[in-house]
Protein backbone atom coordinates (compact mmCIF):
# COMPACT_ATOMS: atom_id res chain seq x y z
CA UNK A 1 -20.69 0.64 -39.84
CA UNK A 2 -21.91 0.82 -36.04
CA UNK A 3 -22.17 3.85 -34.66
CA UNK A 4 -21.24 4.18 -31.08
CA UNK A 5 -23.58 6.77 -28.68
CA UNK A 6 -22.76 7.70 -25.16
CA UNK A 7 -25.53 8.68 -22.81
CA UNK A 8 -24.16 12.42 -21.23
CA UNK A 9 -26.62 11.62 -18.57
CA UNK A 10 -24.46 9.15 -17.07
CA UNK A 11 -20.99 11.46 -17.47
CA UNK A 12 -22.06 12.63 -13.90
CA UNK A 13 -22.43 10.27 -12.41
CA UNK A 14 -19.34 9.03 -13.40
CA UNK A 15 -16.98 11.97 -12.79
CA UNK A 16 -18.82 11.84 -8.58
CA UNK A 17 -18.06 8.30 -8.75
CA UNK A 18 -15.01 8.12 -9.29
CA UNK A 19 -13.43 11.77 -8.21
CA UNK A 20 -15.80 12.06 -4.76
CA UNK A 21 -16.56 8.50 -3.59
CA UNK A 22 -14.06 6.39 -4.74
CA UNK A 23 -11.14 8.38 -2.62
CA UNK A 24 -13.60 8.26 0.46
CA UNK A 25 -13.71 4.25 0.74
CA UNK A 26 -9.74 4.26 -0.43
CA UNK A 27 -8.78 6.24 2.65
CA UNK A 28 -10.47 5.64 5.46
CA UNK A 29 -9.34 8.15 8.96
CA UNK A 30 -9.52 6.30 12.16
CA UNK A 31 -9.98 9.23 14.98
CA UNK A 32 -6.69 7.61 16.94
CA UNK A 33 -4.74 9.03 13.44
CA UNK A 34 -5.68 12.64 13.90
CA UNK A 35 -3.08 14.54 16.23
CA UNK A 36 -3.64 16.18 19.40
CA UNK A 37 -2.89 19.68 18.72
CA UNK A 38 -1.93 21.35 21.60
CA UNK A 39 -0.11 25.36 22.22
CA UNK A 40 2.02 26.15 24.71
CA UNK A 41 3.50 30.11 25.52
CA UNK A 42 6.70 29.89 27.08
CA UNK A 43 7.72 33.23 28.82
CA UNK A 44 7.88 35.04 32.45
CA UNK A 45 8.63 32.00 34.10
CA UNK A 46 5.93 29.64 33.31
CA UNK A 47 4.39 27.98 30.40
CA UNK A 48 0.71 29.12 29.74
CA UNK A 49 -1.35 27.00 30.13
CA UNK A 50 0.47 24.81 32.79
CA UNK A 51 -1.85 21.94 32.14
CA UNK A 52 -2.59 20.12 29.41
CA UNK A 53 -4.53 16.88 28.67
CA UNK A 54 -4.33 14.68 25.81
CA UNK A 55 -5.65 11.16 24.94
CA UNK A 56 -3.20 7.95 24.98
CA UNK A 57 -2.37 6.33 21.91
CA UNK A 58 -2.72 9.56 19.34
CA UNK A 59 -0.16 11.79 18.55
CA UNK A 60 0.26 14.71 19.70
CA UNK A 61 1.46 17.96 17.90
CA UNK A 62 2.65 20.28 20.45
CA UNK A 63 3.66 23.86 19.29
CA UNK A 64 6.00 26.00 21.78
CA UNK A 65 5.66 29.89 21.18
CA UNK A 66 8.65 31.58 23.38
CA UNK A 67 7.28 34.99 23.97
CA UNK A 68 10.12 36.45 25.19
CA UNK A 69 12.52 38.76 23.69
CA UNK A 70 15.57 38.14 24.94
CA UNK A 71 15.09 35.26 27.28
CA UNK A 72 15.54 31.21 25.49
CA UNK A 73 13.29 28.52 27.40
CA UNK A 74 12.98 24.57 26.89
CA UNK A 75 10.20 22.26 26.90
CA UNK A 76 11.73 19.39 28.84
CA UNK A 77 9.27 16.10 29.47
CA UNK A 78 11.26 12.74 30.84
CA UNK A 79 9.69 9.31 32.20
CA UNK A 80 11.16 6.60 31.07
CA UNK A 81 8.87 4.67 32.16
CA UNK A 82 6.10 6.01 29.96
CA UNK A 83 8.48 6.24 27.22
CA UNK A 84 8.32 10.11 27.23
CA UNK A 85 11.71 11.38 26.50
CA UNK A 86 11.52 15.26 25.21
CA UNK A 87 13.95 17.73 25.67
CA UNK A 88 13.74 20.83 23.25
CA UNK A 89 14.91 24.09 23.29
CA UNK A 90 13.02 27.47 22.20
CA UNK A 91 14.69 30.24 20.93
CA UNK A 92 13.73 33.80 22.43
CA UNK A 93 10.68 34.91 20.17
CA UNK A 94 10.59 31.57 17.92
CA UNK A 95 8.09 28.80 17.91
CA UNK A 96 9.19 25.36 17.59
CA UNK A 97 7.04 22.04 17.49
CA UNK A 98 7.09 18.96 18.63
CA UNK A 99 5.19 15.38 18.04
CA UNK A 100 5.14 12.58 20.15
CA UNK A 101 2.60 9.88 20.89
CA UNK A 102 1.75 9.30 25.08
CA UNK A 103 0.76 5.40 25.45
CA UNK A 104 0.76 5.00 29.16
CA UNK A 105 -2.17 6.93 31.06
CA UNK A 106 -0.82 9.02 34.32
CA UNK A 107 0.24 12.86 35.29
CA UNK A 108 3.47 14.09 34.09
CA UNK A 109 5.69 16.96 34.95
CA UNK A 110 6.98 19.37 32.31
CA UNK A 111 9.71 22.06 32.71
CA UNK A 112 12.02 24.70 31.71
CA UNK A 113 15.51 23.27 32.22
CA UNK A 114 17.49 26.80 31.24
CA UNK A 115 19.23 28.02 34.07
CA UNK A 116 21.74 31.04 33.96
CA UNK A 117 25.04 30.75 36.26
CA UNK A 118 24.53 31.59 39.76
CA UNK A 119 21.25 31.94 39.35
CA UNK A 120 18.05 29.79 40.48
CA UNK A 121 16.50 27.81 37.41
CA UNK A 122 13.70 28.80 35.18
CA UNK A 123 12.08 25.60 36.64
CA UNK A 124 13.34 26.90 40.51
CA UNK A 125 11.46 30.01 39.51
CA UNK A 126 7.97 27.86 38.99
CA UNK A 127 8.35 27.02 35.45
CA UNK A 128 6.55 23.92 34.96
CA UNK A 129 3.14 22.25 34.13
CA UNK A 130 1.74 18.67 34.17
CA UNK A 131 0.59 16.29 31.14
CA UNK A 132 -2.12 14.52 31.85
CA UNK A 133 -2.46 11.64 29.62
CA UNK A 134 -6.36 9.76 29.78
C-alpha cells in the first residue's frame, strides 16, 4: 500500500489563494458603483449645507437629519427633464434617507415644500439649496 503525504508548506498558500485572492478577481468594484454619500440638516429654515455637488451617473445616498423638535421639513427635488423626481418628508427630530442616481449634468434647486396655513412657506422663508450635478 501507497502512502499518501501532503506538503503543509503549501496549506498556505492555499488557504490565501483561495480565501484572499480568489474573491478579489470574482468581484471586481468599478468607482461609478460606490454611492455618493452626502448629509443634509434640515432645521431653522434652511438645509445646511445649501449646496451640494455630486458626480453624474453614481448613486447617490443622501441622508436628511431634521433637527428640529417640533417643526417637520421635506426634501423636495423635481426636473423632469433630468429625471429627478424626489419628494420626501422628514419627521421633526428623525433622519430619513434617500438614493437616487443624477445622469444629466446641470444646477438644480432643492426645497422645503411644508407650509403651515396662512403662513409663508418654509421654502418662502429661504429654505432651499442647489444640486450641482458634474
Amino acid at each position: 500500500m501507497r502512502k499518501v503525504t501532503f506538503n503543509k508548506s503549501v496549506v498556505p498558500i492555499l488557504f490565501l489563494t483561495g480565501t484572499f485572492f480568489f474573491p478579489a478577481l470574482a468581484f471586481q468594484v468599478h468607482a461609478e458603483d460606490i454611492p455618493q454619500t452626502v448629509t443634509l440638516t434640515l432645521g431653522d429654515y434652511r438645509f445646511k449645507p445649501d449646496s451640494i455637488e455630486v458626480q453624474s451617473s453614481r448613486p447617490v445616498v443622501l441622508t436628511l437629519i431634521n433637527k428640529d423638535s417640533i417643526t417637520p421639513h421635506s426634501f423636495t427635488l423635481k426636473n423632469k427633464a433630468a429625471g429627478l423626481d424626489i419628494d420626501t418628508g422628514v419627521s421633526a427630530g428623525s433622519t430619513s434617507m434617500i438614493k437616487f442616481t443624477p445622469e444629466i449634468p446641470g444646477a438644480y434647486t432643492f426645497y422645503c415644500n411644508k407650509k403651515l396655513p396662512f403662513m409663508k412657506s418654509h421654502r418662502a422663508h429661504g429654505m432651499e439649496g442647489t444640486l450641482m450635478v458634474r
